[in-house]
Protein backbone atom coordinates (compact mmCIF):
# COMPACT_ATOMS: atom_id res chain seq x y z
CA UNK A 1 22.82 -16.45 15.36
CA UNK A 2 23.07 -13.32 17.49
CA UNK A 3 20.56 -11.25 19.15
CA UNK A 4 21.04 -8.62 16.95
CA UNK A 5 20.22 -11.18 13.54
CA UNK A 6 17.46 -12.15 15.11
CA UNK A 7 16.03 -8.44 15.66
CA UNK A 8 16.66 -7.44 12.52
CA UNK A 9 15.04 -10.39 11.39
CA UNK A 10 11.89 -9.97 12.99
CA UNK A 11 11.69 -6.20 11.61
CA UNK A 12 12.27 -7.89 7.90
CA UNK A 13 9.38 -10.24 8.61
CA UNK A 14 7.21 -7.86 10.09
CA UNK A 15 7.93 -5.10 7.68
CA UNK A 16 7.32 -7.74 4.67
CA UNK A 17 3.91 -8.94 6.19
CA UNK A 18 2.58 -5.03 7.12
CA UNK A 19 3.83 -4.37 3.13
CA UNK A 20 1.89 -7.16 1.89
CA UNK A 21 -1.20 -6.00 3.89
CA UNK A 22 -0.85 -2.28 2.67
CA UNK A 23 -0.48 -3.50 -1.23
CA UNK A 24 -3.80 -5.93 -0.99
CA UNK A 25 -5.89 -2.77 0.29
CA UNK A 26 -4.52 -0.79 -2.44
CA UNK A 27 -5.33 -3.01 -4.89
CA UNK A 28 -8.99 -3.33 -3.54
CA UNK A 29 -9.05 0.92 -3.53
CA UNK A 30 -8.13 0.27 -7.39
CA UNK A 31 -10.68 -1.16 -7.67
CA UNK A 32 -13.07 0.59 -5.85
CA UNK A 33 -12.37 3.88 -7.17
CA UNK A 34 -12.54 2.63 -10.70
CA UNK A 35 -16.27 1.43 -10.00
CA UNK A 36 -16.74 5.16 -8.52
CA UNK A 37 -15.42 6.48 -12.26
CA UNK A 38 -16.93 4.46 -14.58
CA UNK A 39 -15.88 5.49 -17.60
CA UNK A 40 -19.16 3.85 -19.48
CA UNK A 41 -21.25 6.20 -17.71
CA UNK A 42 -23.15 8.50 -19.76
CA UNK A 43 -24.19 11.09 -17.44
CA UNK A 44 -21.49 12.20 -15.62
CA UNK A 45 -23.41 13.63 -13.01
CA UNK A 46 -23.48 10.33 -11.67
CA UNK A 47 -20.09 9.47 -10.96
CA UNK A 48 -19.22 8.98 -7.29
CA UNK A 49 -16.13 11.51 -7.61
CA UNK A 50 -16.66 12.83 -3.78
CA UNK A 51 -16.53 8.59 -3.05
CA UNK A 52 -13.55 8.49 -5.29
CA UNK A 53 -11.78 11.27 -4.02
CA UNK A 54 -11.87 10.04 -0.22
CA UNK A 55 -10.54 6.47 -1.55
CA UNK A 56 -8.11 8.64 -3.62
CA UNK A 57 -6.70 10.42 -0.83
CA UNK A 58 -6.52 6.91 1.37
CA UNK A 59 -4.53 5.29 -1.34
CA UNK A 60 -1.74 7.93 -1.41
CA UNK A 61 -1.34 7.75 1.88
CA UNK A 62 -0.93 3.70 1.16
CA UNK A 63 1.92 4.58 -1.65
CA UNK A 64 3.73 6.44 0.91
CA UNK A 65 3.67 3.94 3.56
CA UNK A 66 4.66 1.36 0.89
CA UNK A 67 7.72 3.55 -0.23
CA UNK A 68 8.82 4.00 3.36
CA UNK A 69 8.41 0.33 4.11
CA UNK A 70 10.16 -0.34 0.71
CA UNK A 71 13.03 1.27 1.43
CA UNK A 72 13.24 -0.56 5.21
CA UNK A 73 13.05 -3.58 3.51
CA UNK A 74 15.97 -2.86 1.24
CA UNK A 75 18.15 -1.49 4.23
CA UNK A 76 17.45 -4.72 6.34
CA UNK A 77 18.34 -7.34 3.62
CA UNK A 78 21.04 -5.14 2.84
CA UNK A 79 22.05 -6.51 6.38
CA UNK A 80 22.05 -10.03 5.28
CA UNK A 81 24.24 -9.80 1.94
């Protein structure tokens, strides 16, 4: 195997693993901000919507890392076919 394989190998693995890291915190913001909205509340008042809304804006950010890295991904397998 060249130098080169090997490279692009390491970028694959490392790409996969910082993918896999990114989707379990998303998940966990799922979570989180649907505890901040519960929908069972009565009073609305009490729903942690500024909480929400900083979790909100952290997990976009997430989803565009994850497309990025997505389409890396892609592109270095691509490599291997």
């Amino acid at each position: 195997m060249n130098i080169e394989n090997m490279q692009i190998k390491g970028q694959l693995a490392e790409a996969k693993k910082k993918f896999k890291e990114l989707d379990t915190e998303a998940s966990g913001l799922i979570i989180l901000i649907r505890s901040f909205l519960n929908p069972y509340e009565e009073d609305i008042t009490k729903l942690e919507v500024e909480k929400a809304g900083t979790a909100m804006t952290r997990l976009s950010w997430i989803i565009n890392q994850m497309k990025i890295l997505k389409d890396k991904i892609e592109k270095l397998e691509a490599h291997f076919e």
